[in-house]
PDB file of N, CA and C in Angstrom:
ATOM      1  N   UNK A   1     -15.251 -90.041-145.155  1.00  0.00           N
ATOM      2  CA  UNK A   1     -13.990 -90.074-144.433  1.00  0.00           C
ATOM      3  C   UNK A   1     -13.511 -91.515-144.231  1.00  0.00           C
ATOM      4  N   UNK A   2     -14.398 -92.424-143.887  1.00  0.00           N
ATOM      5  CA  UNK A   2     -14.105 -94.082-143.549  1.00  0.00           C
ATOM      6  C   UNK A   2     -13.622 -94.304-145.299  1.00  0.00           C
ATOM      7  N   UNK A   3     -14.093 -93.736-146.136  1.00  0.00           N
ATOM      8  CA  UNK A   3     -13.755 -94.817-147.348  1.00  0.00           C
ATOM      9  C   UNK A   3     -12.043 -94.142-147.812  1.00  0.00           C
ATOM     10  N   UNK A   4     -11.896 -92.977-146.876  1.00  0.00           N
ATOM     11  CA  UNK A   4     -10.477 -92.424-147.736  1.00  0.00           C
ATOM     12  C   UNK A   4      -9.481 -92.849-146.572  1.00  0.00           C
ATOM     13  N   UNK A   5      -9.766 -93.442-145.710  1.00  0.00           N
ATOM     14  CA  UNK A   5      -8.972 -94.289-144.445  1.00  0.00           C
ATOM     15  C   UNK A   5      -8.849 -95.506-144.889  1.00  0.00           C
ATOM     16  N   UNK A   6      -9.981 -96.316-145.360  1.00  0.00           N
ATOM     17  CA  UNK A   6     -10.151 -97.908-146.132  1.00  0.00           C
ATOM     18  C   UNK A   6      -8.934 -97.630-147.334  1.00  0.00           C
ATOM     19  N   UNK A   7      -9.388 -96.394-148.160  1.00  0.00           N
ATOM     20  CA  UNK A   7      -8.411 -96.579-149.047  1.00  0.00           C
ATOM     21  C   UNK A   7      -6.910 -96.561-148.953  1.00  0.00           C
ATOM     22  N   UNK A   8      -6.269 -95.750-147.954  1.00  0.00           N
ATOM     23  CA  UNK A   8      -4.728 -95.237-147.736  1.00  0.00           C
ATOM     24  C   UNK A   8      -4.293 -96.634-146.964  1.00  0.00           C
ATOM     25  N   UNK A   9      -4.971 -97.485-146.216  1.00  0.00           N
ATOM     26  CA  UNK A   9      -4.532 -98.560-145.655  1.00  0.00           C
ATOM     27  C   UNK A   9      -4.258 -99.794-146.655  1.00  0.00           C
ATOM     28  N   UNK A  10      -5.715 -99.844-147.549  1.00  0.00           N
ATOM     29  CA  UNK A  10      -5.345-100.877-148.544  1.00  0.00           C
ATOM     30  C   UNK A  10      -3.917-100.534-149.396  1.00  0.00           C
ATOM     31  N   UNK A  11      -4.012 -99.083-149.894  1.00  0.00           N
ATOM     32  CA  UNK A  11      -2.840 -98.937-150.867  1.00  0.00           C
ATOM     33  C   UNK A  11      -1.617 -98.972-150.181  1.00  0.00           C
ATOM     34  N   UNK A  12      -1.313 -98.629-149.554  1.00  0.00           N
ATOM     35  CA  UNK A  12       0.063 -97.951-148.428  1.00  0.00           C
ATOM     36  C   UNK A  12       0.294 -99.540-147.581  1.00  0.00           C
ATOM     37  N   UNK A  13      -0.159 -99.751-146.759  1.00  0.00           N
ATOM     38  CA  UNK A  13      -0.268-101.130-145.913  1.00  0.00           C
ATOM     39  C   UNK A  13       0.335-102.260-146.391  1.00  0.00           C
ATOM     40  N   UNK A  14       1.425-102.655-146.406  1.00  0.00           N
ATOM     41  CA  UNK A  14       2.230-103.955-147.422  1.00  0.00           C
ATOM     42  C   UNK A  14       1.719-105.553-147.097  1.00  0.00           C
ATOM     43  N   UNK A  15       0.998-106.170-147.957  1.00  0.00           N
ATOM     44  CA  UNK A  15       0.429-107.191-147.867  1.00  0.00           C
ATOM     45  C   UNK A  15       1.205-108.125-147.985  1.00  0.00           C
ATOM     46  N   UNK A  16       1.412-109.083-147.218  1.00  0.00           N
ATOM     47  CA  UNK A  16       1.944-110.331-147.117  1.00  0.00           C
ATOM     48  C   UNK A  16       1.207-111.728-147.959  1.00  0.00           C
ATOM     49  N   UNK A  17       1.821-112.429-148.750  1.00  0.00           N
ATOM     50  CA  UNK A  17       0.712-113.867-148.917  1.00  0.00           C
ATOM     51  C   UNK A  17       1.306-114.596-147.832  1.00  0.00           C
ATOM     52  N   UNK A  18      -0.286-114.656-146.949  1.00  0.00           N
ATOM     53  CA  UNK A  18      -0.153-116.066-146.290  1.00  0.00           C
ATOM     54  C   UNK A  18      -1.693-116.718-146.445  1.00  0.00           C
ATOM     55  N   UNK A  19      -1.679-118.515-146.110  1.00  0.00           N
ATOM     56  CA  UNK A  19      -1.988-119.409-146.959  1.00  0.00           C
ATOM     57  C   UNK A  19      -3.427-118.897-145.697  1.00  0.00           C
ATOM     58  N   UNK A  20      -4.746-119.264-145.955  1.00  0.00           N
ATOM     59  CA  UNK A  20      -6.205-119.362-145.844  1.00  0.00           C
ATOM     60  C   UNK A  20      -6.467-120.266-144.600  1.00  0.00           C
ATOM     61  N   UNK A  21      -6.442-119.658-143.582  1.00  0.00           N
ATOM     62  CA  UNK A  21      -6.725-120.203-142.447  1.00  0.00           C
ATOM     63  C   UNK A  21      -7.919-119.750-141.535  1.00  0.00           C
ATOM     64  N   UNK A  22      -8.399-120.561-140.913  1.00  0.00           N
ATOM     65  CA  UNK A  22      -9.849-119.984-140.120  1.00  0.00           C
ATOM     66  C   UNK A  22      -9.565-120.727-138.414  1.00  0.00           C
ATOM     67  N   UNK A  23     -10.634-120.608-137.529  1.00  0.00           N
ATOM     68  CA  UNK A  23     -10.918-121.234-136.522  1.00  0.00           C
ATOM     69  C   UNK A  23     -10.951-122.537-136.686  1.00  0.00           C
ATOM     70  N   UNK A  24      -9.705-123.530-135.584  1.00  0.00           N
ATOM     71  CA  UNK A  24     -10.188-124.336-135.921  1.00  0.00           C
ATOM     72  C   UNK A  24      -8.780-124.898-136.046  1.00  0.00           C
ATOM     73  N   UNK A  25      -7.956-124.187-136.788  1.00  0.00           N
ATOM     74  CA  UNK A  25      -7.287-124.685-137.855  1.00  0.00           C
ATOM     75  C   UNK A  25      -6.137-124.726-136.498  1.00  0.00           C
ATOM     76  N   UNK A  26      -4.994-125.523-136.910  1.00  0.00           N
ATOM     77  CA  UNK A  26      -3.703-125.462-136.223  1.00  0.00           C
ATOM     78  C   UNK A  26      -2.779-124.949-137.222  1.00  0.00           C
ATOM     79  N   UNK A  27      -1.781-124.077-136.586  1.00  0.00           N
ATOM     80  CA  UNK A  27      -1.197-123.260-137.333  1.00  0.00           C
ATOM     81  C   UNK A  27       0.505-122.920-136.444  1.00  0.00           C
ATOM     82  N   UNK A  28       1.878-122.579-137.406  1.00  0.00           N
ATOM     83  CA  UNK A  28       2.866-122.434-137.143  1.00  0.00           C
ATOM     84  C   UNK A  28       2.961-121.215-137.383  1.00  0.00           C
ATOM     85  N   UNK A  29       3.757-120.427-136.427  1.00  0.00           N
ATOM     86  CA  UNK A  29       3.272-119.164-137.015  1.00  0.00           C
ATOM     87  C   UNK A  29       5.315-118.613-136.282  1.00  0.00           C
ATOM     88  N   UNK A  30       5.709-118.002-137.450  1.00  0.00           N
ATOM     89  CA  UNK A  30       7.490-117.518-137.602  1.00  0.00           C
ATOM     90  C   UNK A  30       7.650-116.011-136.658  1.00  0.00           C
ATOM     91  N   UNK A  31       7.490-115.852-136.174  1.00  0.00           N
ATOM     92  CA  UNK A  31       7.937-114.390-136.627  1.00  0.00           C
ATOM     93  C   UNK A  31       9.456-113.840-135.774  1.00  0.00           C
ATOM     94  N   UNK A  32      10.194-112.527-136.225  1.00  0.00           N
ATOM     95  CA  UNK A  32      11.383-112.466-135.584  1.00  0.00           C
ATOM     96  C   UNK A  32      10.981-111.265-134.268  1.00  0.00           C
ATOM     97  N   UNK A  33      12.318-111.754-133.368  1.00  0.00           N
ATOM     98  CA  UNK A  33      12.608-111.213-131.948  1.00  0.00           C
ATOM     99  C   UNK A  33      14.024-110.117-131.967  1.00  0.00           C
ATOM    100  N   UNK A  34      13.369-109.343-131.898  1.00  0.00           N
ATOM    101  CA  UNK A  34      14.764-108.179-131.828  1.00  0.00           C
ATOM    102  C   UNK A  34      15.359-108.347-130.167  1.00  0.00           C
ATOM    103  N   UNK A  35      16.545-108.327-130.117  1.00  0.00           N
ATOM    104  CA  UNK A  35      17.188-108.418-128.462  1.00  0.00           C
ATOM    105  C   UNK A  35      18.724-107.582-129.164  1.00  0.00           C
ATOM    106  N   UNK A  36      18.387-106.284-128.586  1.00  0.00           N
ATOM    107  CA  UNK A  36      19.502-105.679-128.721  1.00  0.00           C
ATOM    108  C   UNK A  36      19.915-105.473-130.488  1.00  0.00           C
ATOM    109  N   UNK A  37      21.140-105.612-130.609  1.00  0.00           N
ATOM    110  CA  UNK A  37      21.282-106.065-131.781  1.00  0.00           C
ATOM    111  C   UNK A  37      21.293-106.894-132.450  1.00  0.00           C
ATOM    112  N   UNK A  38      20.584-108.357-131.866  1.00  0.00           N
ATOM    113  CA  UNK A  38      20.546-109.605-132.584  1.00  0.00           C
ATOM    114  C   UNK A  38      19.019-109.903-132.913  1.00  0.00           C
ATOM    115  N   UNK A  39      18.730-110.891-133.746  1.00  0.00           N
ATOM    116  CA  UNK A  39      17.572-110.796-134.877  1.00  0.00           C
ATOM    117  C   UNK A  39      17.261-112.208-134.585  1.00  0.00           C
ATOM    118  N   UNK A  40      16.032-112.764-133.874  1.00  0.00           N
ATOM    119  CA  UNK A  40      16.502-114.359-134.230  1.00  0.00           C
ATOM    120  C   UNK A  40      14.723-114.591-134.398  1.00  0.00           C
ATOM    121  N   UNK A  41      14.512-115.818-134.903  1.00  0.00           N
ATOM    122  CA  UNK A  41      13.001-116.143-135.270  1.00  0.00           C
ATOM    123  C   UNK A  41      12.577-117.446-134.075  1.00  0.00           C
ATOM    124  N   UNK A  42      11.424-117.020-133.964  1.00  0.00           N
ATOM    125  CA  UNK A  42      11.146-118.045-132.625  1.00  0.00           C
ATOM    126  C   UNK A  42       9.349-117.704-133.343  1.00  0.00           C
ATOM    127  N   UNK A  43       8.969-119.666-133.359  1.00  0.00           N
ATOM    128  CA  UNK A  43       7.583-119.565-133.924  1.00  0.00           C
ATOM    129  C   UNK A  43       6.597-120.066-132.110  1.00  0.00           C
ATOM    130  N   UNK A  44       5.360-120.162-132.875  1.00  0.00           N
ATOM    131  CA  UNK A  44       4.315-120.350-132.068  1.00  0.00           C
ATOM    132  C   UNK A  44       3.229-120.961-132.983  1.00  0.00           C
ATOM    133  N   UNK A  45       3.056-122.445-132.243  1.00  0.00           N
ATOM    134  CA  UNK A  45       2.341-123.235-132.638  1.00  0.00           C
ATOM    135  C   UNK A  45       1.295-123.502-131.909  1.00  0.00           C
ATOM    136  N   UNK A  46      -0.450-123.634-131.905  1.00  0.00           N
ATOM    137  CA  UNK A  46      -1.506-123.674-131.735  1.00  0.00           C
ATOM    138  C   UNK A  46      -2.640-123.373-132.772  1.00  0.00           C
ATOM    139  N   UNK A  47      -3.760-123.424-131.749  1.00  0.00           N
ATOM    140  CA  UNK A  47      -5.021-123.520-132.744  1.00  0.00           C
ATOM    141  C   UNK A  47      -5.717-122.486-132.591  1.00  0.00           C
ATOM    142  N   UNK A  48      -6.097-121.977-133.589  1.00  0.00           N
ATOM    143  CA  UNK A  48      -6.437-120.524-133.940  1.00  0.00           C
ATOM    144  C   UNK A  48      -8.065-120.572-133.393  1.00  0.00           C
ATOM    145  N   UNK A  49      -7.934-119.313-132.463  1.00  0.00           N
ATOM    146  CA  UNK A  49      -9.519-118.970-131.457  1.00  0.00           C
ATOM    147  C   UNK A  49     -10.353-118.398-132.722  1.00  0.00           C
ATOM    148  N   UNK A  50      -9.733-117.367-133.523  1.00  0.00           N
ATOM    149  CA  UNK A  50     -11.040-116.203-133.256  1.00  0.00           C
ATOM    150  C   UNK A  50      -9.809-115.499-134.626  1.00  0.00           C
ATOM    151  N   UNK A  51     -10.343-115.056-135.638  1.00  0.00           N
ATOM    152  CA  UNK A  51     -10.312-114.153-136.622  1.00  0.00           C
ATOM    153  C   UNK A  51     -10.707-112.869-136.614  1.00  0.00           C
ATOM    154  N   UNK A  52     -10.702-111.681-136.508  1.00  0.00           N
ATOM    155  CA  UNK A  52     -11.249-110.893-136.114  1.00  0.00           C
ATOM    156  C   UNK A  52     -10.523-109.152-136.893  1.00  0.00           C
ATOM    157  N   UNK A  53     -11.724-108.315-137.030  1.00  0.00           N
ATOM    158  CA  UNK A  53     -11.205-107.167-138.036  1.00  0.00           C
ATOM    159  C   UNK A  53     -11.531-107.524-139.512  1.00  0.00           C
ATOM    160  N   UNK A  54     -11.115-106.277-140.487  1.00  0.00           N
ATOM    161  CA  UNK A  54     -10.595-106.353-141.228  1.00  0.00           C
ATOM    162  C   UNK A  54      -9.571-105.561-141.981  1.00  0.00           C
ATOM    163  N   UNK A  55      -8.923-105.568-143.141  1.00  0.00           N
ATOM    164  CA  UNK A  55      -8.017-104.752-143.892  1.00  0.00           C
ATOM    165  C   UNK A  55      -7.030-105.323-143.210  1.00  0.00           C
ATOM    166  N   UNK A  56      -6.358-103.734-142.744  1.00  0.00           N
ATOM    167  CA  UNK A  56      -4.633-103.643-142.384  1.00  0.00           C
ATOM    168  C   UNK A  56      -5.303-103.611-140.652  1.00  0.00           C
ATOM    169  N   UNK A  57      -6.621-103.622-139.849  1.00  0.00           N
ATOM    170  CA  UNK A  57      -6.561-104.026-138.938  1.00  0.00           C
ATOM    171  C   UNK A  57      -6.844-105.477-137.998  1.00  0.00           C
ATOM    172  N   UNK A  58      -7.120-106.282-138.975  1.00  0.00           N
ATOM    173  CA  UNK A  58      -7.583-107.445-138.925  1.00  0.00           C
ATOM    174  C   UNK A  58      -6.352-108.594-138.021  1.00  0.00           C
ATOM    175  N   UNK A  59      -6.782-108.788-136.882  1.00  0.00           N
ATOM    176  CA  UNK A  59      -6.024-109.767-136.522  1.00  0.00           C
ATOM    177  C   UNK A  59      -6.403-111.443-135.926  1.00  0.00           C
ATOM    178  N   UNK A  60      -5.553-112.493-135.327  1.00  0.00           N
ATOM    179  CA  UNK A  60      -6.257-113.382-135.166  1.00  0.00           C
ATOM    180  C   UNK A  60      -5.449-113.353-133.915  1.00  0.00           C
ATOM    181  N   UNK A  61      -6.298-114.697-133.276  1.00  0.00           N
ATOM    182  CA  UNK A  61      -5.924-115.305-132.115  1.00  0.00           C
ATOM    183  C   UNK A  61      -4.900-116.842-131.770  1.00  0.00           C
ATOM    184  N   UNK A  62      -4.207-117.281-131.282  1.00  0.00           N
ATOM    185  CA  UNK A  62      -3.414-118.584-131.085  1.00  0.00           C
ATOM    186  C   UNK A  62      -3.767-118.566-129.836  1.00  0.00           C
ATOM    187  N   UNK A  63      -4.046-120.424-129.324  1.00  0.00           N
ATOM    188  CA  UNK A  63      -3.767-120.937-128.120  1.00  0.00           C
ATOM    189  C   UNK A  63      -2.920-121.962-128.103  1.00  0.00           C
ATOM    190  N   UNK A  64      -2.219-122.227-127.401  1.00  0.00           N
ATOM    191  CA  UNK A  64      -1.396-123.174-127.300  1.00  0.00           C
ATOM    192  C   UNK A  64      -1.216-123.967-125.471  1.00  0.00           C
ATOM    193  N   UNK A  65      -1.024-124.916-125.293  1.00  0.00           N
ATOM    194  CA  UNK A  65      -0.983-125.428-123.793  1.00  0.00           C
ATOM    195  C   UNK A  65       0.495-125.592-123.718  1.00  0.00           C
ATOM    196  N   UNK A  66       1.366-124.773-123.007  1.00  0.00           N
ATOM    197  CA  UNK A  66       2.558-124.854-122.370  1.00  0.00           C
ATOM    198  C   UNK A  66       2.514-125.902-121.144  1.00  0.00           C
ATOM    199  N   UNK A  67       2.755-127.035-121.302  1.00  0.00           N
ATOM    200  CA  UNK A  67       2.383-128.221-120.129  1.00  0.00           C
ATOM    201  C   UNK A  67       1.263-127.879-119.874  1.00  0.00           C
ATOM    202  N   UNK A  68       0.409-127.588-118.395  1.00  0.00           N
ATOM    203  CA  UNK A  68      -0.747-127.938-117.819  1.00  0.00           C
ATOM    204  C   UNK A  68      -1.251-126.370-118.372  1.00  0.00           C
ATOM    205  N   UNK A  69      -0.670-125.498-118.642  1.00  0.00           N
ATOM    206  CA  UNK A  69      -1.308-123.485-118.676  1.00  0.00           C
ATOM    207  C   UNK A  69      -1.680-123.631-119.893  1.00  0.00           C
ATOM    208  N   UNK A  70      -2.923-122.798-120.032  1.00  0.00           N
ATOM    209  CA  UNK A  70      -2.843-122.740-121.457  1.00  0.00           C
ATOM    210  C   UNK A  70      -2.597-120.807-121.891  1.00  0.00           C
ATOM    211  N   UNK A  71      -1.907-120.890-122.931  1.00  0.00           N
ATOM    212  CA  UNK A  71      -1.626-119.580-123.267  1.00  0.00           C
ATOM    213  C   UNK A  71      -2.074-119.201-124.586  1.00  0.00           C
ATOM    214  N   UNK A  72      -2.459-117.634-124.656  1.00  0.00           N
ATOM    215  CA  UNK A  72      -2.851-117.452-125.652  1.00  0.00           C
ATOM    216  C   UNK A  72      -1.812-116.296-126.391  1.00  0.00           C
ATOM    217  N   UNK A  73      -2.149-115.830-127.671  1.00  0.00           N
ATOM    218  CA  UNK A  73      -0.808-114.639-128.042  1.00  0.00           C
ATOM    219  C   UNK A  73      -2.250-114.301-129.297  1.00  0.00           C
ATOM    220  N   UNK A  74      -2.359-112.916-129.312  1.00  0.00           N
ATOM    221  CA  UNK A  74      -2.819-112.033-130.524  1.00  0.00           C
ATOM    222  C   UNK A  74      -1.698-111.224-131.404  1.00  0.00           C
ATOM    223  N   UNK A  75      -1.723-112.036-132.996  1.00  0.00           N
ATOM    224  CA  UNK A  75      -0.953-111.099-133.668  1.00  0.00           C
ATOM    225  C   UNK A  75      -1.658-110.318-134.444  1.00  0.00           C
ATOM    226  N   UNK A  76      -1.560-109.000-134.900  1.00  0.00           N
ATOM    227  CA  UNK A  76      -1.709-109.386-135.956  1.00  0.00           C
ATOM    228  C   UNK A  76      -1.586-109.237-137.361  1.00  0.00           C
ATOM    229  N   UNK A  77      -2.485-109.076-138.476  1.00  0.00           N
ATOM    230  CA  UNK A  77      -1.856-110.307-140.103  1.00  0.00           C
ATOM    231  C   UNK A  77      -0.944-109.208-140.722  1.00  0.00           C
ATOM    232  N   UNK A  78      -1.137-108.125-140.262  1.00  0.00           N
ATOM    233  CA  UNK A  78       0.114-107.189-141.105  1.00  0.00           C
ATOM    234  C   UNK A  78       1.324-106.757-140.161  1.00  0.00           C
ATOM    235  N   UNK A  79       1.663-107.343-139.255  1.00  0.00           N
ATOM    236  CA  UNK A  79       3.051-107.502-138.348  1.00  0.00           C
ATOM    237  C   UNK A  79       4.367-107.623-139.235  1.00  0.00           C
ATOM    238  N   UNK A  80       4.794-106.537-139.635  1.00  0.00           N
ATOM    239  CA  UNK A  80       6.105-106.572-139.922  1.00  0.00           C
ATOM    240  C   UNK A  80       6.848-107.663-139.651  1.00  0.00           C
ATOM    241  N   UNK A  81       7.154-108.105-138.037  1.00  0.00           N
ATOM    242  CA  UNK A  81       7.532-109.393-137.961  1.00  0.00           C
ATOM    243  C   UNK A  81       7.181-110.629-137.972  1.00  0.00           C
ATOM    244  N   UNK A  82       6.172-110.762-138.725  1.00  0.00           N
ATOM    245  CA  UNK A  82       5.721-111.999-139.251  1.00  0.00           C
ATOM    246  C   UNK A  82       6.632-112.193-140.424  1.00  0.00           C
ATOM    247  N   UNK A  83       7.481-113.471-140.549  1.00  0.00           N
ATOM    248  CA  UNK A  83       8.120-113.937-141.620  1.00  0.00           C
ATOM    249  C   UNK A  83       7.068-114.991-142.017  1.00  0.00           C
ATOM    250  N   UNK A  84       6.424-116.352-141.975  1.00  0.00           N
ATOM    251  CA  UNK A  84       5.457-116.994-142.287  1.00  0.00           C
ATOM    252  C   UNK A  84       4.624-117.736-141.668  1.00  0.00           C
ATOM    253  N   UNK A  85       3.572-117.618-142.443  1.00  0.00           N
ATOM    254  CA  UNK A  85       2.771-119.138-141.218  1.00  0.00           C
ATOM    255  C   UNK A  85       2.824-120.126-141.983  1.00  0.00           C
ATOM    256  N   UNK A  86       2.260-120.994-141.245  1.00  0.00           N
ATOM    257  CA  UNK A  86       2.336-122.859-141.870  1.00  0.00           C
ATOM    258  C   UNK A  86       0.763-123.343-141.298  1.00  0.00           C
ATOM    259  N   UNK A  87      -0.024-123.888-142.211  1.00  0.00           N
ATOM    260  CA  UNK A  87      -1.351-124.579-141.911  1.00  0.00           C
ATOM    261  C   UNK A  87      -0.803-125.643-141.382  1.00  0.00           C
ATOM    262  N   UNK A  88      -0.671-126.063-140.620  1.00  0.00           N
ATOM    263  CA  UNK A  88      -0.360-127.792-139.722  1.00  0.00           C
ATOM    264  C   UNK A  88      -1.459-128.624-140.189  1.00  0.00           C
ATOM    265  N   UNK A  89      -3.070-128.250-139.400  1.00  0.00           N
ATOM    266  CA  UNK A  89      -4.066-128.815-139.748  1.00  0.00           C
ATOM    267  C   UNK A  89      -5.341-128.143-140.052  1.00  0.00           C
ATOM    268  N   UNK A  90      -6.155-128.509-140.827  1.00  0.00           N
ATOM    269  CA  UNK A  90      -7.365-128.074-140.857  1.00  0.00           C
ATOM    270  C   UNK A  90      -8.954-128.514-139.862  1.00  0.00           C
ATOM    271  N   UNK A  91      -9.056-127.789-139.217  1.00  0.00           N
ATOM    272  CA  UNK A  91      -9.996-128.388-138.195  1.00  0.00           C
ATOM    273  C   UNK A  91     -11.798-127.723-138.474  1.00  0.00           C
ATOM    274  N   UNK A  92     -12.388-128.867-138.083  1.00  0.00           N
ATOM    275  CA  UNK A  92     -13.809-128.888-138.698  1.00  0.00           C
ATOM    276  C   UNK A  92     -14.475-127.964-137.150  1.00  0.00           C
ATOM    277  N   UNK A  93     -15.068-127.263-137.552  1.00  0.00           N
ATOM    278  CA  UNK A  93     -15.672-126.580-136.145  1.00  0.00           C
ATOM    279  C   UNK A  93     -16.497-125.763-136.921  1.00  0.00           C
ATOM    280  N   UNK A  94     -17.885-125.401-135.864  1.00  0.00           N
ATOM    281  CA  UNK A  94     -19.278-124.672-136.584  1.00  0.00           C
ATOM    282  C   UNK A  94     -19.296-123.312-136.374  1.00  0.00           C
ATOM    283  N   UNK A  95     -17.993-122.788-135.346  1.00  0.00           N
ATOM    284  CA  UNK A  95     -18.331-121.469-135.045  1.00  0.00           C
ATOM    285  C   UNK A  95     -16.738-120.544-135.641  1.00  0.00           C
ATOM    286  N   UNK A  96     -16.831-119.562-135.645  1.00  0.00           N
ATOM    287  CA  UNK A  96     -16.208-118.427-135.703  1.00  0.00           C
ATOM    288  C   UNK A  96     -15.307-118.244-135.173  1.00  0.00           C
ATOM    289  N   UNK A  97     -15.795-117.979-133.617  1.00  0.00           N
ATOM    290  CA  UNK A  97     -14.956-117.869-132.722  1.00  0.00           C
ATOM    291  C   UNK A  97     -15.222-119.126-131.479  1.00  0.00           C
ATOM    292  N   UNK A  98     -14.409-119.633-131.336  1.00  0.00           N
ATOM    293  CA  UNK A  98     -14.565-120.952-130.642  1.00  0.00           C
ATOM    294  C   UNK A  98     -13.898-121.037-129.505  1.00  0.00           C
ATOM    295  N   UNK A  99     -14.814-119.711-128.670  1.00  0.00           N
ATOM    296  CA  UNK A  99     -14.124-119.701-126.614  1.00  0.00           C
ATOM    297  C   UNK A  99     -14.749-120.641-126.083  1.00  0.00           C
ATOM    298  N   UNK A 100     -15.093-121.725-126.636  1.00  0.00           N
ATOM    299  CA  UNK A 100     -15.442-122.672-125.372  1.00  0.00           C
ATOM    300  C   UNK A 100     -14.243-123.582-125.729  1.00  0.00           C
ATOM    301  N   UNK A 101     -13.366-123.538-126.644  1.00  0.00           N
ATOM    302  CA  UNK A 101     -12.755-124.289-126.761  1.00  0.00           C
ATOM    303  C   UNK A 101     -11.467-124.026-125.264  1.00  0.00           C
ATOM    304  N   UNK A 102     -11.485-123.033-124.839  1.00  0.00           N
ATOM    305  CA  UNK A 102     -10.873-122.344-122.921  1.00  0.00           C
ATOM    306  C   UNK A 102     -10.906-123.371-122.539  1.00  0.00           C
ATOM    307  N   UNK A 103     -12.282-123.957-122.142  1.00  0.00           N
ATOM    308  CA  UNK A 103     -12.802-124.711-120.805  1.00  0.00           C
ATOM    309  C   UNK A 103     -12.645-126.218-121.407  1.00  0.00           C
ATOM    310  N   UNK A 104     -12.210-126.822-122.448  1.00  0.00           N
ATOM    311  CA  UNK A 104     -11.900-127.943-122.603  1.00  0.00           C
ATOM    312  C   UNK A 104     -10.463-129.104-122.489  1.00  0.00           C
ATOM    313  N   UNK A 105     -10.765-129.952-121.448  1.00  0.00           N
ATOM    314  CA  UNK A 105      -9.979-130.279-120.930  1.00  0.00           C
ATOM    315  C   UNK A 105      -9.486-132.013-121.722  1.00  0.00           C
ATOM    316  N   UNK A 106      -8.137-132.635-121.949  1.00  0.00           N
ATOM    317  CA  UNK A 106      -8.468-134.069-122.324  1.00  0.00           C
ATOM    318  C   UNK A 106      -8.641-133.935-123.860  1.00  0.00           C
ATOM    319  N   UNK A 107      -9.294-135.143-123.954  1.00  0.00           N
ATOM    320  CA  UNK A 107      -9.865-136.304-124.880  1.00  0.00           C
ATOM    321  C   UNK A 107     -11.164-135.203-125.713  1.00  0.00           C
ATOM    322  N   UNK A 108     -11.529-134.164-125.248  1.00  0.00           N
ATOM    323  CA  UNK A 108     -13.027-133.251-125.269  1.00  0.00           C
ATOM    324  C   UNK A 108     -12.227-132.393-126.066  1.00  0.00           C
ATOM    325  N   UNK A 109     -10.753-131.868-125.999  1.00  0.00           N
ATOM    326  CA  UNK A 109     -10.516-130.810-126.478  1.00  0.00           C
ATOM    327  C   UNK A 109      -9.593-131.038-127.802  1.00  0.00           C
ATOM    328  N   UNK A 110     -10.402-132.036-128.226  1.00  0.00           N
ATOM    329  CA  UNK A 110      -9.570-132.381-129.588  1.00  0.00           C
ATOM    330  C   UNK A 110     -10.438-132.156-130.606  1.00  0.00           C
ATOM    331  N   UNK A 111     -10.008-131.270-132.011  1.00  0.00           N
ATOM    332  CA  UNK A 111     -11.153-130.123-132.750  1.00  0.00           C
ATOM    333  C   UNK A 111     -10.523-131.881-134.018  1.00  0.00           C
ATOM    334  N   UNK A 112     -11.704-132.267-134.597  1.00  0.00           N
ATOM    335  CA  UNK A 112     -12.171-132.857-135.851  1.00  0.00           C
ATOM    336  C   UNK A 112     -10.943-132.784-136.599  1.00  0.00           C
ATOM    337  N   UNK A 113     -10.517-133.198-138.079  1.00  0.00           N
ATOM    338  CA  UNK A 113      -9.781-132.630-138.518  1.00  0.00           C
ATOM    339  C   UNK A 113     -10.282-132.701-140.088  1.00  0.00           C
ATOM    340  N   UNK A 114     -10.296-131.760-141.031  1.00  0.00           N
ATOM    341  CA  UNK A 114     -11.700-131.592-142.244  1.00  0.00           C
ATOM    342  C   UNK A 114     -11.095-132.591-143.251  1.00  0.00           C
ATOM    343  N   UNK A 115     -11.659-133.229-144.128  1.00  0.00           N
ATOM    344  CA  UNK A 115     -11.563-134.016-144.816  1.00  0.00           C
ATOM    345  C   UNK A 115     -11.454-133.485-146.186  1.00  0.00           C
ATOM    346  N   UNK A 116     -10.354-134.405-146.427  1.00  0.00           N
ATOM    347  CA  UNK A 116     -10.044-133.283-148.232  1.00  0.00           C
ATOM    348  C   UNK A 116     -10.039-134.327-149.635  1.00  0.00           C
ATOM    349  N   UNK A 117     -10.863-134.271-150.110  1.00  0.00           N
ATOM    350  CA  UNK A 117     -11.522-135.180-151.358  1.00  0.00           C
ATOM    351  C   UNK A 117     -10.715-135.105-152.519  1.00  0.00           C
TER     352      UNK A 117
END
């Protein structure tokens, strides 16, 4: 039963290309706002917590610091209203999911940035 659910999602489920991003990484991310009858695109920029799922349920995490708050937003990767993301930066980090990156405050909460040869 799981493999004829795996299958109708892969086939049916409309895949988007967007570019190879992990934890770590800083990322622009498009997507549109319905208000009534008007359509407008408003992005969200931060650094990606946590990857998580897979297939057509697979989503990720953004944090971003609005002045002193920090906020987070879960999309996710098969959102109709996703028009695109943008890799900003690539950031070097050892884990997966990187919640301690919450409690870092300053000069501490600045992630590496990976080096490209």
């Amino acid at each position: 039963m799981e493999s004829l659910v795996k299958f109708v999602q892969d086939e049916f489920v409309a895949k988007k290309d967007f570019p190879e991003f992990g934890a770590g990484d800083t990322i622009t991310v498009y997507y549109e706002i319905r208000e009534g009858e008007k359509v407008r695109t408003q992005f969200f920029r931060g650094v990606v917590i946590q990857r998580r799922g897979s297939g057509s349920t697979e989503t990720f995490t953004i944090r971003k610091m609005s002045g002193t708050i920090g906020v987070e937003r879960i999309f996710p990767v098969n959102l109709p209203a996703l028009q695109k993301i943008e890799v900003n930066k690539r950031g070097k980090v050892r884990r997966a999911r990187i919640f301690y990156f919450r409690d870092l405050t300053g000069k501490k909460a600045r992630i590496k940035e990976k080096r490209h040869y």
